[in-house]
C-alpha atoms as a PDB file:
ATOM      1  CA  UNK A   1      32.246  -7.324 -19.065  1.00  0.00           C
ATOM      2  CA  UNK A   2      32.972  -8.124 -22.471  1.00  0.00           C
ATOM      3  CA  UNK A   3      32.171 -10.959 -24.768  1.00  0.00           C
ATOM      4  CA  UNK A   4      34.875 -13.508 -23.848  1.00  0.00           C
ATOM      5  CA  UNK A   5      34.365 -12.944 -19.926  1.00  0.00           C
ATOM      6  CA  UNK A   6      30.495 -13.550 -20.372  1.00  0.00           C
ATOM      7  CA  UNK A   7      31.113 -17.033 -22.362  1.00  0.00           C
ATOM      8  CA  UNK A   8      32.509 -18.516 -19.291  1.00  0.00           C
ATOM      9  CA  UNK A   9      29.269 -17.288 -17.335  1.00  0.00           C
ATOM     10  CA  UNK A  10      27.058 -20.106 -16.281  1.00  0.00           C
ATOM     11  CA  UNK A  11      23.665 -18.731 -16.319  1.00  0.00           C
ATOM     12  CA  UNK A  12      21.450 -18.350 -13.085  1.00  0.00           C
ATOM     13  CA  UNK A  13      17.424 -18.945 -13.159  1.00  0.00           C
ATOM     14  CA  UNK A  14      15.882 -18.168  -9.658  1.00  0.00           C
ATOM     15  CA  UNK A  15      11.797 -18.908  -9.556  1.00  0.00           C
ATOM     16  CA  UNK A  16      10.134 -17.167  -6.673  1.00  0.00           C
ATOM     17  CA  UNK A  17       6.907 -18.406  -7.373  1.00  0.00           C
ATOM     18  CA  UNK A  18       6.979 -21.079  -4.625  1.00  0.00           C
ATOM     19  CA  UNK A  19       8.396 -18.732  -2.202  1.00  0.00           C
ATOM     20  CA  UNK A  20       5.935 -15.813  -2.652  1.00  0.00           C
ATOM     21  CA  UNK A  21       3.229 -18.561  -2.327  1.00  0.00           C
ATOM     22  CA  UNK A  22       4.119 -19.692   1.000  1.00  0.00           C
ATOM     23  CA  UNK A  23       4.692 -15.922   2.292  1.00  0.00           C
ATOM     24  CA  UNK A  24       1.616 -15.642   0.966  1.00  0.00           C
ATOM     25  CA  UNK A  25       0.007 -18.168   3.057  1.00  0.00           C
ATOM     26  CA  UNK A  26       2.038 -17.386   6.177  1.00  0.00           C
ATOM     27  CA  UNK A  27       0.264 -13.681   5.909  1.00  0.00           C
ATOM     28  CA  UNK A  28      -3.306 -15.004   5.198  1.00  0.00           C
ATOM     29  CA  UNK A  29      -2.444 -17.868   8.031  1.00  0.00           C
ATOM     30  CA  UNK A  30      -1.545 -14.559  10.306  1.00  0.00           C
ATOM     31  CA  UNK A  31      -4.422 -12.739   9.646  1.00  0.00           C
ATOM     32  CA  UNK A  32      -6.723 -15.482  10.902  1.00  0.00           C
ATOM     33  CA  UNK A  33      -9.867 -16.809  10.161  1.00  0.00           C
ATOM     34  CA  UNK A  34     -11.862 -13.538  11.980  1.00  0.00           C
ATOM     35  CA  UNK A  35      -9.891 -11.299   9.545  1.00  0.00           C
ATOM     36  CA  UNK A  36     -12.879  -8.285   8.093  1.00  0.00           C
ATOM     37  CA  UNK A  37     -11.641  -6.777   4.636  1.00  0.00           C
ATOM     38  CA  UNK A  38     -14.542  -5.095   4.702  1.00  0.00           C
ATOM     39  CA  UNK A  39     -14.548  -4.020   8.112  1.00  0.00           C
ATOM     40  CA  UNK A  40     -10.961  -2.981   8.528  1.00  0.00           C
ATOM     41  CA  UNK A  41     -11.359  -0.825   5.329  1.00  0.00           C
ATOM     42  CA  UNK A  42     -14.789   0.907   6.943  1.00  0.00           C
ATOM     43  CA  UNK A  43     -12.473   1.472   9.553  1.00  0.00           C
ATOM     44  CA  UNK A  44      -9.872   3.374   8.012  1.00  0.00           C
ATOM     45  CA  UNK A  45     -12.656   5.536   6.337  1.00  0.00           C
ATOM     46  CA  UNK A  46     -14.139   6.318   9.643  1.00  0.00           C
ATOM     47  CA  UNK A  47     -10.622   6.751  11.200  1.00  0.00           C
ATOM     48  CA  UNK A  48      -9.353   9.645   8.248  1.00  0.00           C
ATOM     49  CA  UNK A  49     -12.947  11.418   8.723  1.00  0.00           C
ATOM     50  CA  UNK A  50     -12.343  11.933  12.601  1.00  0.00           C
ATOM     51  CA  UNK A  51      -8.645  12.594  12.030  1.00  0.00           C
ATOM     52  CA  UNK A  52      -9.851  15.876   9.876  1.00  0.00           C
ATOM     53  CA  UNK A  53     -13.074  16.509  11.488  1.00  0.00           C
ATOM     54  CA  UNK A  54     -12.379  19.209  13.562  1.00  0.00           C
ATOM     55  CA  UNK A  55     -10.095  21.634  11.225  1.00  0.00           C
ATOM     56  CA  UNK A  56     -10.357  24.764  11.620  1.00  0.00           C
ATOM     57  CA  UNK A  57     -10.819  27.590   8.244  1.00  0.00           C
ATOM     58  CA  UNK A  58      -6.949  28.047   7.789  1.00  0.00           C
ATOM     59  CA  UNK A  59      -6.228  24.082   8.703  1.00  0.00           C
ATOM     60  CA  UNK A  60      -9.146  23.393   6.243  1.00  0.00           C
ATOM     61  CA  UNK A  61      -7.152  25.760   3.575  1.00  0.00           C
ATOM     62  CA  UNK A  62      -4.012  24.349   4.219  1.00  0.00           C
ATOM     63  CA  UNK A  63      -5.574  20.471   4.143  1.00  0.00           C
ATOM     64  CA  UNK A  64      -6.939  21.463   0.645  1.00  0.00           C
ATOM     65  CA  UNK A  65      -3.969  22.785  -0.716  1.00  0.00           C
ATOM     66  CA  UNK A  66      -2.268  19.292   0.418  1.00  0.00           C
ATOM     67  CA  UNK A  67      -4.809  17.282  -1.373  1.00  0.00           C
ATOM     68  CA  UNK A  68      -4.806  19.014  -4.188  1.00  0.00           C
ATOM     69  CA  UNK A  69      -0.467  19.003  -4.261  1.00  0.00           C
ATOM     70  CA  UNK A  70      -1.092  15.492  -4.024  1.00  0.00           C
ATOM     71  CA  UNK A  71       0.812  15.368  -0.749  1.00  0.00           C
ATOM     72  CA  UNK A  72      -2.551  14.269   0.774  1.00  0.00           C
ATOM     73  CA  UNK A  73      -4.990  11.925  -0.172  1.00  0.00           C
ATOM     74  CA  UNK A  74      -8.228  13.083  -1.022  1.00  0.00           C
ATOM     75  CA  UNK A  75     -11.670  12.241  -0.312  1.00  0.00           C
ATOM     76  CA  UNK A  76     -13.619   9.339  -1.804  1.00  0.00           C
ATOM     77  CA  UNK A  77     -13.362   5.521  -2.551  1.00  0.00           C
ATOM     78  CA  UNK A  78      -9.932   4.207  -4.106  1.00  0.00           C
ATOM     79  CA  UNK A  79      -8.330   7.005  -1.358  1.00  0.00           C
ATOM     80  CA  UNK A  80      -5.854   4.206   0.352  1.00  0.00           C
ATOM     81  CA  UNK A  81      -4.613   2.799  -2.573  1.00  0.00           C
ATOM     82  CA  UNK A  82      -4.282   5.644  -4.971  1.00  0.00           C
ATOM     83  CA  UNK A  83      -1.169   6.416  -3.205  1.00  0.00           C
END
């Protein structure tokens, strides 16, 4: 578009704010009162331990190459959200 096109523009402003406030609210309001941070994240931690528990030496091998491709997560805190 050149120049002379664009002068007859009328610009557009959109604010989100208000609208990612209420979703916002609408998730926390979902959630509930009960809702655990803290408890849904131990969760998750015990969840991935059991899910690899039981690997055999090759699945073990093939799970380390995965983390270490970055394909997989690794172990430690910051695993969920490093990815």
């Amino acid at each position: 578009m050149d120049q002379e096109q664009a002068a007859g523009l009328t610009p557009f402003t959109l604010d989100l704010t208000f609208e990612e406030t209420r979703r916002r609210a609408s998730v926390m309001a979902a959630l509930g009162p009960d809702w655990d941070p803290v408890a849904v994240l131990r969760g998750e931690e015990e969840a991935y331990a059991l899910l690899y528990s039981g690997l055999d030496a090759e699945q073990r091998r093939t799970h380390d190459m995965l983390v270490a491709a970055g394909v997989l997560p690794g172990e430690g805190r910051g695993r969920a959200a490093s990815h």
